[in-house]
N, C-alpha and C. Protein backbone atom coordinates (compact mmCIF):
# COMPACT_ATOMS: atom_id res chain seq x y z
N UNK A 1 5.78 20.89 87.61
CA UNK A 1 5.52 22.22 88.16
C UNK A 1 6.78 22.73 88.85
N UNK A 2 6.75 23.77 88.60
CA UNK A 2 8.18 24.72 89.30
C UNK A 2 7.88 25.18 90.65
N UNK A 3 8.64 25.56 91.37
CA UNK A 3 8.61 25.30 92.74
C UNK A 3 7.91 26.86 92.96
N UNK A 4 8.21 27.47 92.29
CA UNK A 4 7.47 29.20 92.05
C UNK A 4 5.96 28.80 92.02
N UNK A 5 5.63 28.03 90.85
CA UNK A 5 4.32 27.70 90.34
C UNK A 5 3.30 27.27 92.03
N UNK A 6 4.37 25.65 92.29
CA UNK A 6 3.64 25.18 93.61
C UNK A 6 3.63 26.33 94.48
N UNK A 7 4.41 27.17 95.09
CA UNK A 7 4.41 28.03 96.47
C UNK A 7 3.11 29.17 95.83
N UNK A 8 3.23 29.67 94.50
CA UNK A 8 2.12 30.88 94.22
C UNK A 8 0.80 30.04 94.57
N UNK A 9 0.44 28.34 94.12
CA UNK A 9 -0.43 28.05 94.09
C UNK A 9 -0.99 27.92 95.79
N UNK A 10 0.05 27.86 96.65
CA UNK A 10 -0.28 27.58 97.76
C UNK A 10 -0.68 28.75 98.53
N UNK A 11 -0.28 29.98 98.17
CA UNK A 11 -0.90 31.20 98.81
C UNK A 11 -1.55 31.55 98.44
N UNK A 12 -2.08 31.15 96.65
CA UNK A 12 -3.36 31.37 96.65
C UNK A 12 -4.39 30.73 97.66
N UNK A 13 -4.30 29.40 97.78
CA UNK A 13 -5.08 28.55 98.86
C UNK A 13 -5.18 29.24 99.94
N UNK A 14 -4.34 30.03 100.58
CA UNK A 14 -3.90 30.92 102.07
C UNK A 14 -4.71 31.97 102.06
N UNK A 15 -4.37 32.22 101.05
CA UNK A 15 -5.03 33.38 100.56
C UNK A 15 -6.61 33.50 100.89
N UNK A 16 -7.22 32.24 100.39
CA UNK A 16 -8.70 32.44 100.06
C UNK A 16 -9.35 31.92 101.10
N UNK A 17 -8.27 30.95 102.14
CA UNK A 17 -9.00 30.95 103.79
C UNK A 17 -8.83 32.40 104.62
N UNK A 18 -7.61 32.83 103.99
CA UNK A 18 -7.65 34.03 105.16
C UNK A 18 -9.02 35.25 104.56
N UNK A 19 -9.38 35.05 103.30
CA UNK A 19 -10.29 35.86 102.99
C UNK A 19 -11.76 35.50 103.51
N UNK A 20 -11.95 33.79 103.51
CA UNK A 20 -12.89 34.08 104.18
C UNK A 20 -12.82 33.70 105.92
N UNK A 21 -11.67 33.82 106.24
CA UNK A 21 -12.16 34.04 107.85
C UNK A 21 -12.19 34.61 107.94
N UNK A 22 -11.80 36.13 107.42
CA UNK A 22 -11.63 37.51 107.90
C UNK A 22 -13.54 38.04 107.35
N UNK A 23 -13.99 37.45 106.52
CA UNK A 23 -15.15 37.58 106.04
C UNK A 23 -15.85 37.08 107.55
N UNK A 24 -15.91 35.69 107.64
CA UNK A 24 -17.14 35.50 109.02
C UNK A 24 -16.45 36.38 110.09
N UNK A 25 -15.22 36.84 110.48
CA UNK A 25 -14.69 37.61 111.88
C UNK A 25 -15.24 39.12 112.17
N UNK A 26 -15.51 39.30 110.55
CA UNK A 26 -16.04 40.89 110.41
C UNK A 26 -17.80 40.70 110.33
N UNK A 27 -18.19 39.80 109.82
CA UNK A 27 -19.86 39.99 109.96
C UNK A 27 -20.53 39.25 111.43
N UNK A 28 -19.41 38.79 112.31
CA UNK A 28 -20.17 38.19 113.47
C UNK A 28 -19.63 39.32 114.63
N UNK A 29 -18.38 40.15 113.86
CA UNK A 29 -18.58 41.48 114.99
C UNK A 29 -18.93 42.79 114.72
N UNK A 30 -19.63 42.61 113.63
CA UNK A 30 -20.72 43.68 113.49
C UNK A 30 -22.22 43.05 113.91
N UNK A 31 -22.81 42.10 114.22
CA UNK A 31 -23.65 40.74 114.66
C UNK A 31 -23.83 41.60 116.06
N UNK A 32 -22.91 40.88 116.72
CA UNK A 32 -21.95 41.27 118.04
C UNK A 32 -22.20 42.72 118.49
N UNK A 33 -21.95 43.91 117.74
CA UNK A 33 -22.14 45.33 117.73
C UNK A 33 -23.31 45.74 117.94
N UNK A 34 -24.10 45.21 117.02
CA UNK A 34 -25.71 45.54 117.04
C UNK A 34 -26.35 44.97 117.80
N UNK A 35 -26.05 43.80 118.65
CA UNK A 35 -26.77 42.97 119.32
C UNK A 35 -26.76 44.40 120.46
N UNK A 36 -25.23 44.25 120.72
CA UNK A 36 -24.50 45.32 122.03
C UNK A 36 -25.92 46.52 121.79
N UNK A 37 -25.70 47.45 120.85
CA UNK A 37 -26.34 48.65 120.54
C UNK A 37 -27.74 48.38 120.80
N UNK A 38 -28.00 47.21 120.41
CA UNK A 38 -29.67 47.20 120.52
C UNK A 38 -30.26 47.21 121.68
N UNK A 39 -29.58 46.69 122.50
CA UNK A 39 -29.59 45.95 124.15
C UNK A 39 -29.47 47.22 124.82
N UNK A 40 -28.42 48.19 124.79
CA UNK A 40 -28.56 49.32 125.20
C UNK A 40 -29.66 50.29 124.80
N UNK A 41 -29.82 50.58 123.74
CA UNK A 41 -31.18 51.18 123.45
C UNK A 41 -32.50 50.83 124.25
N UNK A 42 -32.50 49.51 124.29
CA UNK A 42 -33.75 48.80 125.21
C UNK A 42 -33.54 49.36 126.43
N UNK A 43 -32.51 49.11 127.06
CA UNK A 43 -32.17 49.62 128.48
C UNK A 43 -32.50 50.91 128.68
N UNK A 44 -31.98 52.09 127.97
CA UNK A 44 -32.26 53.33 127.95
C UNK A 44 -33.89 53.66 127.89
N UNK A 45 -34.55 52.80 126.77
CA UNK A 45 -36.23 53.29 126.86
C UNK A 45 -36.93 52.40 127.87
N UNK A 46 -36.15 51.47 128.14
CA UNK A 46 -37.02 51.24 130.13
C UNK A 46 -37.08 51.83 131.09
N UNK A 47 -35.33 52.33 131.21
CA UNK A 47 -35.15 53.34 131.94
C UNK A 47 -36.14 54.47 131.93
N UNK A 48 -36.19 54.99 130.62
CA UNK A 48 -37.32 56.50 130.56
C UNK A 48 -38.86 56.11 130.98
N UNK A 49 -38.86 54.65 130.88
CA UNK A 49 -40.37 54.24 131.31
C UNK A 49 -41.48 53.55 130.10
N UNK A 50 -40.34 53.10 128.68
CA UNK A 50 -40.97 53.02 127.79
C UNK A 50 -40.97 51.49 127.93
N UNK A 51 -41.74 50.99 128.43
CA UNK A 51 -42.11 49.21 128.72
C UNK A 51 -43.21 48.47 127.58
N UNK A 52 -42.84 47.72 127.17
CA UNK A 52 -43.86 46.87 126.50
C UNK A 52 -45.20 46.34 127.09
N UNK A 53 -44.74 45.91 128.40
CA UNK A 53 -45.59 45.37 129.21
C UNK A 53 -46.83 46.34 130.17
């Protein structure tokens, strides 16, 4: 193997971790987002008096 061949093969490898960390970094801070958003929403309809309990 040519030294072109090994280095392309190795950023492919780079390549396909950085694709999927960037994959779990983006769906645990949209996770993260909605948790945020939801939590506030709750807060806001307690506030107005809208209680479960």
């Amino acid at each position: 193997m040519e030294r072109s061949e090994v280095s392309q093969t190795r950023n492919q490898t780079e390549s396909w971790y950085k694709r999927v960390f960037w994959l779990i970094a983006i769906w645990l801070a949209s996770v993260a987002t909605l948790g945020i958003v939801a939590s506030g929403i709750r807060g806001l309809m307690h506030m107005a008096g809208m209680t479960s309990h």
